[in-house]
C-alpha atoms as a PDB file:
ATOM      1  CA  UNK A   1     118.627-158.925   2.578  1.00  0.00           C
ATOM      2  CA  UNK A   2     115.813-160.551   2.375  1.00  0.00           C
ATOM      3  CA  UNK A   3     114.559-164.026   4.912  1.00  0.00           C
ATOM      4  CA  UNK A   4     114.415-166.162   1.652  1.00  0.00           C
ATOM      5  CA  UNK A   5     117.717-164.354   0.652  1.00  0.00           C
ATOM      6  CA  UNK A   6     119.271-165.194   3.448  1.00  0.00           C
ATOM      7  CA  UNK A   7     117.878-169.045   3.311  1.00  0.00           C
ATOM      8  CA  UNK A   8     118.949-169.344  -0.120  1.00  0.00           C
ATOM      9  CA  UNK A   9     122.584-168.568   0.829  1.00  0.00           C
ATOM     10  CA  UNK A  10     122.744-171.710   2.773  1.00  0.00           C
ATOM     11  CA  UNK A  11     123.439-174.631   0.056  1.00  0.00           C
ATOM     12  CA  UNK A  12     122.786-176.778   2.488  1.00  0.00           C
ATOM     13  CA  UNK A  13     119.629-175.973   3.554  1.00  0.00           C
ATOM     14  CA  UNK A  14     118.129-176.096  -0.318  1.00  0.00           C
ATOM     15  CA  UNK A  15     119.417-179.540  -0.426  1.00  0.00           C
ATOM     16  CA  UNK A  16     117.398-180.196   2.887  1.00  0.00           C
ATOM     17  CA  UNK A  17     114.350-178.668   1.422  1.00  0.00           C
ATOM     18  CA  UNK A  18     114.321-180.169  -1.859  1.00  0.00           C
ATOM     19  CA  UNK A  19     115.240-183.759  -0.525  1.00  0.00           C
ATOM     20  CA  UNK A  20     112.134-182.355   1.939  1.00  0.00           C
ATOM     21  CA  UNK A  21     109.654-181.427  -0.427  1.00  0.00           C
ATOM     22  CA  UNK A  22     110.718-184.732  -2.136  1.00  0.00           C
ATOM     23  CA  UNK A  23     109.512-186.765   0.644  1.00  0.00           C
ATOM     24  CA  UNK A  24     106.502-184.772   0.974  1.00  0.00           C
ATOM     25  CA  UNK A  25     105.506-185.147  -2.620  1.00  0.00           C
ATOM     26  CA  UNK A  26     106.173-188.882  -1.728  1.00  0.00           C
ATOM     27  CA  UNK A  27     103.340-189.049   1.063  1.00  0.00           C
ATOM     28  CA  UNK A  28     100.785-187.349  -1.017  1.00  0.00           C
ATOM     29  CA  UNK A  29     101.352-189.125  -4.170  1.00  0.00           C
ATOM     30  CA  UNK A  30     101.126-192.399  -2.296  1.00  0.00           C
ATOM     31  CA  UNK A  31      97.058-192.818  -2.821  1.00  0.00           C
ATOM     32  CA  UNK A  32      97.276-191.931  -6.149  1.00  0.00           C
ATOM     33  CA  UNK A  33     100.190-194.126  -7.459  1.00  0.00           C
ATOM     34  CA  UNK A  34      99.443-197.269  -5.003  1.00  0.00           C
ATOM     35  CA  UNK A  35      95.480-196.550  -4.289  1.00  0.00           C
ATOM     36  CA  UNK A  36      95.327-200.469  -2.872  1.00  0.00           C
ATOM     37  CA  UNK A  37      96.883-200.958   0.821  1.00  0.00           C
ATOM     38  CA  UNK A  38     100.522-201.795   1.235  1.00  0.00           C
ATOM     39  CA  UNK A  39      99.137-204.392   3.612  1.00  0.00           C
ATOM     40  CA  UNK A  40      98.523-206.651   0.720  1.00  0.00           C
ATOM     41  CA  UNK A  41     100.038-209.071  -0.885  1.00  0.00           C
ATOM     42  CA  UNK A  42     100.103-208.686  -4.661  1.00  0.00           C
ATOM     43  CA  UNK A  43     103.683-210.943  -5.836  1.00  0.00           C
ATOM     44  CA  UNK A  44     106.028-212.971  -4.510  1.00  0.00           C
ATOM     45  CA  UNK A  45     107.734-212.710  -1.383  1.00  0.00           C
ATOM     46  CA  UNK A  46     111.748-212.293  -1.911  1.00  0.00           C
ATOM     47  CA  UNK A  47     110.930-210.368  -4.941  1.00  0.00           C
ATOM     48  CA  UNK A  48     114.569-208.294  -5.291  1.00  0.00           C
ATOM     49  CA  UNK A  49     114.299-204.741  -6.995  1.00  0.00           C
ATOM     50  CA  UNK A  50     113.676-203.888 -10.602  1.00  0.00           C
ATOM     51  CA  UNK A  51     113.238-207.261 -11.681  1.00  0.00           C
ATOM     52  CA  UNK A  52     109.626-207.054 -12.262  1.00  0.00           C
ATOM     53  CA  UNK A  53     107.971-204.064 -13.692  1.00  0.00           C
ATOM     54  CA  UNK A  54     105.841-202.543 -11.315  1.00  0.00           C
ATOM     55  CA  UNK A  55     107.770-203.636  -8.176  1.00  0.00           C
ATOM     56  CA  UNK A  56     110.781-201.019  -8.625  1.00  0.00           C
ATOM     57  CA  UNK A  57     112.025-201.770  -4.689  1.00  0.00           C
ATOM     58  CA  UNK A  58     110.674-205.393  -4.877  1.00  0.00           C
ATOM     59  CA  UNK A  59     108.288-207.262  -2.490  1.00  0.00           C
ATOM     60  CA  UNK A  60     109.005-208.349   1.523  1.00  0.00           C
ATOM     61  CA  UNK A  61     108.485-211.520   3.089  1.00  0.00           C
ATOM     62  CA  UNK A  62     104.748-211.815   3.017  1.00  0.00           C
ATOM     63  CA  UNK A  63     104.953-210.398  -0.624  1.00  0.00           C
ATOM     64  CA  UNK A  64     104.185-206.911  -0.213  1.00  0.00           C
ATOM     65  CA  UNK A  65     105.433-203.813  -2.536  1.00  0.00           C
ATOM     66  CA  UNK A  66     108.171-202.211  -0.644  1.00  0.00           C
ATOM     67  CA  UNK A  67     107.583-198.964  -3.068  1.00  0.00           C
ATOM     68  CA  UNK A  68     104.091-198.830  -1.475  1.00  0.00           C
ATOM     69  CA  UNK A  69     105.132-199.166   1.944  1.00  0.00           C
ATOM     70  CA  UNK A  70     107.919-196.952   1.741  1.00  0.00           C
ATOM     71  CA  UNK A  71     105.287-193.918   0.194  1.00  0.00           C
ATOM     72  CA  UNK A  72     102.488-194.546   2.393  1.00  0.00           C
ATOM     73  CA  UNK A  73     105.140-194.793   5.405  1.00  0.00           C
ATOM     74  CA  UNK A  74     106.142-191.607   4.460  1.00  0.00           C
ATOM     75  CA  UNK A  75     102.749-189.915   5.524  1.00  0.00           C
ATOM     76  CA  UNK A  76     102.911-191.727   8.762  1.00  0.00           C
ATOM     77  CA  UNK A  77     106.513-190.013   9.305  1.00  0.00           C
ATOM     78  CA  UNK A  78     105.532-186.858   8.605  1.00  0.00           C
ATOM     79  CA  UNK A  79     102.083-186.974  10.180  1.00  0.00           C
ATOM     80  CA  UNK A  80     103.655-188.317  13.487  1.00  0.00           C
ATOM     81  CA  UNK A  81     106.384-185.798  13.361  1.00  0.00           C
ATOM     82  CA  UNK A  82     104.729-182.362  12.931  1.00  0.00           C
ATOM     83  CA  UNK A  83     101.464-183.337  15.221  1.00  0.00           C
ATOM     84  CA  UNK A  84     103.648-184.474  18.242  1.00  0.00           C
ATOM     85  CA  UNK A  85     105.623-181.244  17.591  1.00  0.00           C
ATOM     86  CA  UNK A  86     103.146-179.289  17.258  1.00  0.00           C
ATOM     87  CA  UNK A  87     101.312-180.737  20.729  1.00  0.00           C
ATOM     88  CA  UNK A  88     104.759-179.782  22.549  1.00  0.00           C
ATOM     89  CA  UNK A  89     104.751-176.317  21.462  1.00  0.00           C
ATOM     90  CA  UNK A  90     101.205-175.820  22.591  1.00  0.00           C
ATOM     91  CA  UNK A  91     102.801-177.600  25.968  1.00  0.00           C
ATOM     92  CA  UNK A  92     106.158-176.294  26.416  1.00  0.00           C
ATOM     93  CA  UNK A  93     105.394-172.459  25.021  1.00  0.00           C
ATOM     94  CA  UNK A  94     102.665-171.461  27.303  1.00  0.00           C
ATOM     95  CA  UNK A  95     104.594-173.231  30.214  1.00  0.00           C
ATOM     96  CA  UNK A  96     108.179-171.407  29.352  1.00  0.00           C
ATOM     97  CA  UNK A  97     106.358-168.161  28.872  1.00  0.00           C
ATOM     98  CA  UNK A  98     104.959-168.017  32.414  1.00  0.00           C
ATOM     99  CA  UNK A  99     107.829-169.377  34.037  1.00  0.00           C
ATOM    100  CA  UNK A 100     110.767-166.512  32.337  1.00  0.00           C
ATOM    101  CA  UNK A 101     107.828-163.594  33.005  1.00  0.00           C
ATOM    102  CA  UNK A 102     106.639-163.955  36.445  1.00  0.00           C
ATOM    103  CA  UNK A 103     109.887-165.755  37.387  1.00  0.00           C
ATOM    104  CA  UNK A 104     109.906-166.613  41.780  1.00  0.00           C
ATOM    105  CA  UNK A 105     107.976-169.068  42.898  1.00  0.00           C
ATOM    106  CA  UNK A 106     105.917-169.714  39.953  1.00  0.00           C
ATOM    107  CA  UNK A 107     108.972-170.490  37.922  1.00  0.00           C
ATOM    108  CA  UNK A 108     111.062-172.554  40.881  1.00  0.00           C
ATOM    109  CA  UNK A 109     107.636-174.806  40.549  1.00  0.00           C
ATOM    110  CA  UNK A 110     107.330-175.154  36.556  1.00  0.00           C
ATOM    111  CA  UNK A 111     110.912-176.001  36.386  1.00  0.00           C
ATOM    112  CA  UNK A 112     111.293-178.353  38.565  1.00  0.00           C
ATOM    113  CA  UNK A 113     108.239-179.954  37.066  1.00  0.00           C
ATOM    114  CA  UNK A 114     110.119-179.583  33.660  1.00  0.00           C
ATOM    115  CA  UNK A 115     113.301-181.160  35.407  1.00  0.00           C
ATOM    116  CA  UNK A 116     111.112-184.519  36.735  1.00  0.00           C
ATOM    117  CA  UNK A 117     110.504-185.407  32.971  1.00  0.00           C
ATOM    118  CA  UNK A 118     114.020-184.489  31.633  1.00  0.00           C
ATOM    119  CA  UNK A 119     115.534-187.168  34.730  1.00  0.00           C
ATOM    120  CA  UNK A 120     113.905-190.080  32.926  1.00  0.00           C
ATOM    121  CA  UNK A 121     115.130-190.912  29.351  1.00  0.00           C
ATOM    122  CA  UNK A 122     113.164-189.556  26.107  1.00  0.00           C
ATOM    123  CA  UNK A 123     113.028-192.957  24.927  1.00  0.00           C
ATOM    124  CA  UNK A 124     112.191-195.301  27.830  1.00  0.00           C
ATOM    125  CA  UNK A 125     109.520-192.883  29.117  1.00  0.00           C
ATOM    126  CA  UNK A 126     108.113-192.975  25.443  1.00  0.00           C
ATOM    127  CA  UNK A 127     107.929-197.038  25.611  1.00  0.00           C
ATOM    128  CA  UNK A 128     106.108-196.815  28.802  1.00  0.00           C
ATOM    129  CA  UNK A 129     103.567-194.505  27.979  1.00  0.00           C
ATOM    130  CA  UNK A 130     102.596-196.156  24.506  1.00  0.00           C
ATOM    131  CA  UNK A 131     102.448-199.644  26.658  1.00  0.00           C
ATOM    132  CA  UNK A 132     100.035-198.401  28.950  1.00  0.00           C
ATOM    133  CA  UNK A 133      98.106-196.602  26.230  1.00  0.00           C
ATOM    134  CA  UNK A 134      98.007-199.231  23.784  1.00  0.00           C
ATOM    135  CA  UNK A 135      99.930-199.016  20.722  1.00  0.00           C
ATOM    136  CA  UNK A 136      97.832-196.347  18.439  1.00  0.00           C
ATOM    137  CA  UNK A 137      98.926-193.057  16.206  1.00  0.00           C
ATOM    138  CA  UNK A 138      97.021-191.395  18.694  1.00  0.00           C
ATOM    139  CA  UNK A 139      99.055-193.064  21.521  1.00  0.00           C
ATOM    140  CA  UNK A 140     102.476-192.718  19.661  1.00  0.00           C
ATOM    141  CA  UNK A 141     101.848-189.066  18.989  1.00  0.00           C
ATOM    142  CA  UNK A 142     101.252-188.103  23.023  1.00  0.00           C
ATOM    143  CA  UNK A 143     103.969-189.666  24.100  1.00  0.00           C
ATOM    144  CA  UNK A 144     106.412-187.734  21.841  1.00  0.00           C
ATOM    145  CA  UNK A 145     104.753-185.162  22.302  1.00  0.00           C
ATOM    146  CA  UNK A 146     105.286-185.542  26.136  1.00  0.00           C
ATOM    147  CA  UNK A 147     108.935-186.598  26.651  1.00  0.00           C
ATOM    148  CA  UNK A 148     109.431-183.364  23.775  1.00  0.00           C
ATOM    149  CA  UNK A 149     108.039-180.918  25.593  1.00  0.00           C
ATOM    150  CA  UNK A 150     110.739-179.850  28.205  1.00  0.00           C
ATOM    151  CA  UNK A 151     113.285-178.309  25.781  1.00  0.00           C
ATOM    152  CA  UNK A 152     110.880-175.760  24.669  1.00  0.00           C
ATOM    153  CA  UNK A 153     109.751-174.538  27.825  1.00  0.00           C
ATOM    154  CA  UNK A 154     112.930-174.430  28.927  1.00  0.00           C
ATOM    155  CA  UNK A 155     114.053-172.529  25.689  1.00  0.00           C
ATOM    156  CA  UNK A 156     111.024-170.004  25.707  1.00  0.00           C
ATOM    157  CA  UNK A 157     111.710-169.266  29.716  1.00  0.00           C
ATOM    158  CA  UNK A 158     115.305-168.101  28.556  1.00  0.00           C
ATOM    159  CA  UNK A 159     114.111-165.807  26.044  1.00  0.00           C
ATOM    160  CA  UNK A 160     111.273-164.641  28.439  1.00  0.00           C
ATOM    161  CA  UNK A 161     114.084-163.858  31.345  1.00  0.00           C
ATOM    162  CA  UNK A 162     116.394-162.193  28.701  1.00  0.00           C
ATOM    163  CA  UNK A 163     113.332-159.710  27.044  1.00  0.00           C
ATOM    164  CA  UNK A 164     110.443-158.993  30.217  1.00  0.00           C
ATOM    165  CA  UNK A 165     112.619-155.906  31.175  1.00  0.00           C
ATOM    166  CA  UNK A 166     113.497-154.616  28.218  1.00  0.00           C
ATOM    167  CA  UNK A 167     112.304-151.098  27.041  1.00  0.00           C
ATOM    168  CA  UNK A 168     109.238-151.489  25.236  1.00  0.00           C
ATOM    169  CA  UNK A 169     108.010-154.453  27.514  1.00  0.00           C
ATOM    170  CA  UNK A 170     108.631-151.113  30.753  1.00  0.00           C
ATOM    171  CA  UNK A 171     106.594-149.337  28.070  1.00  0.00           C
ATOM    172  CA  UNK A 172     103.681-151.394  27.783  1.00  0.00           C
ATOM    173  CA  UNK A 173     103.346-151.990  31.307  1.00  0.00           C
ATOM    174  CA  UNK A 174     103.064-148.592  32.015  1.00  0.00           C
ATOM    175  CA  UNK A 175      99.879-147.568  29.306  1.00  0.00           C
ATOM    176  CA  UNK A 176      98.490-150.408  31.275  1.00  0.00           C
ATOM    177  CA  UNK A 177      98.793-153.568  29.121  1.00  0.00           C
ATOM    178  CA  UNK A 178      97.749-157.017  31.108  1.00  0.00           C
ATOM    179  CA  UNK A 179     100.432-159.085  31.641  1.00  0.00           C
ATOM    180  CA  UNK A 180      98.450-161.618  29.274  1.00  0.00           C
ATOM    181  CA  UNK A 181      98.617-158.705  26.772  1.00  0.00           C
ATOM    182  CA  UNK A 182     102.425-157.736  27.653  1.00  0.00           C
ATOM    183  CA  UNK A 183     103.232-161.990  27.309  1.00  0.00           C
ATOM    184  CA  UNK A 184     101.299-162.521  23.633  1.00  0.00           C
ATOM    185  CA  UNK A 185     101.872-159.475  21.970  1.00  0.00           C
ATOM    186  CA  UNK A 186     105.190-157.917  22.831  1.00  0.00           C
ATOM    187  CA  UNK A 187     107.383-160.593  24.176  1.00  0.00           C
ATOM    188  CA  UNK A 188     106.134-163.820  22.419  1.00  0.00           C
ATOM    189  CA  UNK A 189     106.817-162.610  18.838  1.00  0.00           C
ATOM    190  CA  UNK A 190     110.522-162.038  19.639  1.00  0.00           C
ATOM    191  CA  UNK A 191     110.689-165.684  20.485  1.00  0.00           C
ATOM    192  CA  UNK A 192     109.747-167.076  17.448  1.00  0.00           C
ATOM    193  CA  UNK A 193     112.935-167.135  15.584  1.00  0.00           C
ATOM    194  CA  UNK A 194     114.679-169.987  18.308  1.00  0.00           C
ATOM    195  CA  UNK A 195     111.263-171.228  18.571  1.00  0.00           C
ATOM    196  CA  UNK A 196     110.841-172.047  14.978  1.00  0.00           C
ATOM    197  CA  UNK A 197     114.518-173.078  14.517  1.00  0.00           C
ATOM    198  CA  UNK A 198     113.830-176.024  17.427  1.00  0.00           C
ATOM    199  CA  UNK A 199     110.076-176.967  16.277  1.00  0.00           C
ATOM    200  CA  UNK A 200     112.573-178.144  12.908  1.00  0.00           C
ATOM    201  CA  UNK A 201     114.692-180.555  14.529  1.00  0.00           C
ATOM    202  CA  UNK A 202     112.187-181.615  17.133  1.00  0.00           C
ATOM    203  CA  UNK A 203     109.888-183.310  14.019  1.00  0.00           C
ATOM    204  CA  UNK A 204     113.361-184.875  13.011  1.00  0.00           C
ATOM    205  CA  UNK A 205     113.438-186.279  16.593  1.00  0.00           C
ATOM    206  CA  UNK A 206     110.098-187.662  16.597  1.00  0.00           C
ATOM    207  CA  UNK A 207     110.318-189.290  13.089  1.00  0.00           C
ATOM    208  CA  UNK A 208     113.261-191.101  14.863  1.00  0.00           C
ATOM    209  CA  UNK A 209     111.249-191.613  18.026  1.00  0.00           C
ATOM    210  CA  UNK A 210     108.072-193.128  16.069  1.00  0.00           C
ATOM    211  CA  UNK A 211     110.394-195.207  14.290  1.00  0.00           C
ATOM    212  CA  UNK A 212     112.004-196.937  16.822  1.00  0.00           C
ATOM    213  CA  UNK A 213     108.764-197.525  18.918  1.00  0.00           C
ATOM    214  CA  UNK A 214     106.976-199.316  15.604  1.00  0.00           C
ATOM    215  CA  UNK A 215     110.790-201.127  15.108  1.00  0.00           C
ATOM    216  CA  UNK A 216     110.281-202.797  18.820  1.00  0.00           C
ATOM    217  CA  UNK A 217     106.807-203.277  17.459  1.00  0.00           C
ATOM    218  CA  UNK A 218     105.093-200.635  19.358  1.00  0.00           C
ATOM    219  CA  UNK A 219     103.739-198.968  16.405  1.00  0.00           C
ATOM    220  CA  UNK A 220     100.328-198.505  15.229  1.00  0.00           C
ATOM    221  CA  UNK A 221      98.975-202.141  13.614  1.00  0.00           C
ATOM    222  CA  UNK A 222      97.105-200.479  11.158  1.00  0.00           C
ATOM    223  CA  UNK A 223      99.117-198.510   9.658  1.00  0.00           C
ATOM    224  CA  UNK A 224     102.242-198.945   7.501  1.00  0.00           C
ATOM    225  CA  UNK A 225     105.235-197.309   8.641  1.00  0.00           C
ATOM    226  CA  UNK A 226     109.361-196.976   8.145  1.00  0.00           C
ATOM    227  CA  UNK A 227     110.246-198.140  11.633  1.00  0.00           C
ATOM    228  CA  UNK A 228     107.716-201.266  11.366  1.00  0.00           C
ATOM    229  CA  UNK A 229     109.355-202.412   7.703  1.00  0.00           C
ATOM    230  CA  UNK A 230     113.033-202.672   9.206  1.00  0.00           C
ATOM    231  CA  UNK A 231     111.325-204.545  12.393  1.00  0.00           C
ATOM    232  CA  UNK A 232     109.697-206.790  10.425  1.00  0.00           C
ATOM    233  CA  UNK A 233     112.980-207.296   7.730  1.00  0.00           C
ATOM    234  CA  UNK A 234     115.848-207.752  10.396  1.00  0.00           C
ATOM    235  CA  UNK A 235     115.416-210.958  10.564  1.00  0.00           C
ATOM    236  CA  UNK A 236     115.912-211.543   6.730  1.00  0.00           C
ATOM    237  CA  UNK A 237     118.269-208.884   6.725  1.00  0.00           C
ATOM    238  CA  UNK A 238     121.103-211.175   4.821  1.00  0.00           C
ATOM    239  CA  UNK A 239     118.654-212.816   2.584  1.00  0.00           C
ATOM    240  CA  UNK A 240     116.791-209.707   1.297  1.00  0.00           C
ATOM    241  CA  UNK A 241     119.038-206.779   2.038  1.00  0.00           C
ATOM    242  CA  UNK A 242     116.305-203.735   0.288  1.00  0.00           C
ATOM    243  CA  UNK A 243     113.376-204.474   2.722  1.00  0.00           C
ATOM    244  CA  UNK A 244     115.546-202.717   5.345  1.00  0.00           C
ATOM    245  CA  UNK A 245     117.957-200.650   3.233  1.00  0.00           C
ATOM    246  CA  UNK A 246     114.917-198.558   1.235  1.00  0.00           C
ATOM    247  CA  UNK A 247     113.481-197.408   4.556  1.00  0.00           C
ATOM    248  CA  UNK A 248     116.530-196.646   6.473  1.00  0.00           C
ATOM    249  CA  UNK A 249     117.651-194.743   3.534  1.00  0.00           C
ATOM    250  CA  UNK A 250     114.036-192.783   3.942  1.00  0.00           C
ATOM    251  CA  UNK A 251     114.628-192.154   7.770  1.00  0.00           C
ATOM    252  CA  UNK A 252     118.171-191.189   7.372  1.00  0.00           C
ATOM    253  CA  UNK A 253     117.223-188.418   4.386  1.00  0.00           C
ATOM    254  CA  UNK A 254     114.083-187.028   6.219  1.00  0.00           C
ATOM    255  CA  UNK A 255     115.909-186.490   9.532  1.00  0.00           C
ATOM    256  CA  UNK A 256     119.283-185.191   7.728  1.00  0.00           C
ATOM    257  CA  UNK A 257     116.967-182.521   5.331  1.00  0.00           C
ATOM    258  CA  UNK A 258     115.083-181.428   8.751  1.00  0.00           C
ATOM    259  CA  UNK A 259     118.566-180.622  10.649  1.00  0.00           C
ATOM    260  CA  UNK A 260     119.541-179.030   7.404  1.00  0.00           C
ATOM    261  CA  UNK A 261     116.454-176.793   6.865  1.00  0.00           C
ATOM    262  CA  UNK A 262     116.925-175.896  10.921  1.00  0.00           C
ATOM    263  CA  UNK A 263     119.970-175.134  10.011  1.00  0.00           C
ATOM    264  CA  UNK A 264     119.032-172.707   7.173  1.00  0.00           C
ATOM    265  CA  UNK A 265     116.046-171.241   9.175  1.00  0.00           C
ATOM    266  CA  UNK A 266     118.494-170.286  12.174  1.00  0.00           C
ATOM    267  CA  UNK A 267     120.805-168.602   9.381  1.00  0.00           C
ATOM    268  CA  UNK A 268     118.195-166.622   7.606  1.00  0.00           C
ATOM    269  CA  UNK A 269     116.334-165.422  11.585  1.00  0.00           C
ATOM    270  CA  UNK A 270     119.700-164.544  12.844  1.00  0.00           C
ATOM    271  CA  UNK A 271     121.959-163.289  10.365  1.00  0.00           C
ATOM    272  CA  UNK A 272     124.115-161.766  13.177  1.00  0.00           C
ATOM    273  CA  UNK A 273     124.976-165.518  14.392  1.00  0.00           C
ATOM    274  CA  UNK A 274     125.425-166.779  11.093  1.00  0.00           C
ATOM    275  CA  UNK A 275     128.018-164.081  10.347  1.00  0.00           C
ATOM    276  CA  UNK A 276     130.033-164.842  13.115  1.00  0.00           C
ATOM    277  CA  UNK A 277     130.268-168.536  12.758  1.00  0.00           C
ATOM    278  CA  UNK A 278     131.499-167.644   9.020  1.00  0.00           C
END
């Protein structure tokens, strides 16, 4: 049976990726269906949803469209999400990989430097380093990026430990492979599968990350995102109930497709795992 076979079997999963793909499609259509910045003000403020045309989700407090905000805060999201993850895979990967292969010394000293960032909290370590930086995208993205990191190295340094003495890694050794060689071509593409399966959930992470920094208004100014719209609306929460619903309801279906589609992807790489917990 086929990987997309295997995906498909999961209804789950298709929900995730359609509600996915949904969002996506959201975040590119945003310049083309509200080409003017969701910055400005273009009705009334207070304006509740579907009671002008044009305005399906209404307008906030300073008279903004909400529909705008919600789309363009969509590319934010994902941007945010898959760049951080993708700068803690470039971080944790190589780190994990030398730890599990050369093991001793070298990996009693990249684990405990691991364990000094996994003894302060994700999310207080996060607000520190985006104070000091200055709130930016560019800010917001290496601090996720940092307090994200130590799973994966810690997850590629188990499947290092489990596969560096396995037959065909003895095998390469002895035609004479370096052990840069041995580390990138036979052991690091039987990692991928757990790899992959975490990268998934890890963007779902830092969506929720990013949107709690801009909620405590640690978000980039100049840009409009989910966690900035529910900052700015809890204090009119009662009066005008959608500027805080629509996002949350974004947040909550991004982050619940991602754990879905991780949840798929770990079915359809290891079929033996999902048997068993069937």
């Amino acid at each position: 049976m086929s990987f997309f076979a295997r995906f498909a079997q999961n209804r789950g999963a298709l929900i995730g990726l359609i509600i996915l793909l949904t969002i996506i499609a959201m975040a590119i259509l945003a310049p083309l269906l509200f080409p003017e910045s969701p910055w400005r003000m273009v009705q009334r403020p207070f304006l509740p949803p579907m009671e002008v045309d044009g305005f399906p989700l209404g307008t906030d407090t300073m008279g903004r469209n909400v529909a705008a905000g919600l789309m363009h805060g969509a590319w934010v999201s994902l941007l945010i999400g898959l760049v951080s993850t993708t700068v803690a895979l470039a971080i944790g990967v190589p780190l994990g990989a030398i730890a599990g292969y050369y093991g001793g010394l070298i990996d009693d000293a990249l684990m405990r430097f691991t364990e000094f960032f996994q003894t302060i909290p994700n999310f207080a370590l996060a607000i520190v380093l985006v104070a000091i930086m200055q709130p930016s995208i560019t800010s917001i993205v290496l601090a996720i990026a940092i307090v994200s990191w130590p799973p994966v190295a810690r997850l590629v340094r188990a499947e290092f430990l489990s596969l560096r003495n396995r037959e065909y890694v003895e095998a390469a050794r002895l035609v004479g492979q370096s052990n840069t060689t041995i580390i990138l071509r036979q052991i690091l593409p039987n990692t991928l599968s757990p790899i992959i399966v975490l990268a998934s959930l890890m963007v779902a992470t830092a969506i929720l990350l990013e949107s709690a920094l801009s909620f405590l208004g640690l978000g980039d100014p100049n840009v409009m995102s989910w966690g900035y719209m529910i900052g700015a609306a809890r204090t009119v929460i009662r009066q005008a109930w959608w500027l805080s619903f629509f996002p949350g309801v974004a947040i909550l279906l991004t982050v619940l497709a991602l754990n879905l589609v991780g949840e798929g992807l770990d079915d359809a790489l290891n079929p033996k795992l999902a048997r068993e917990r069937s």
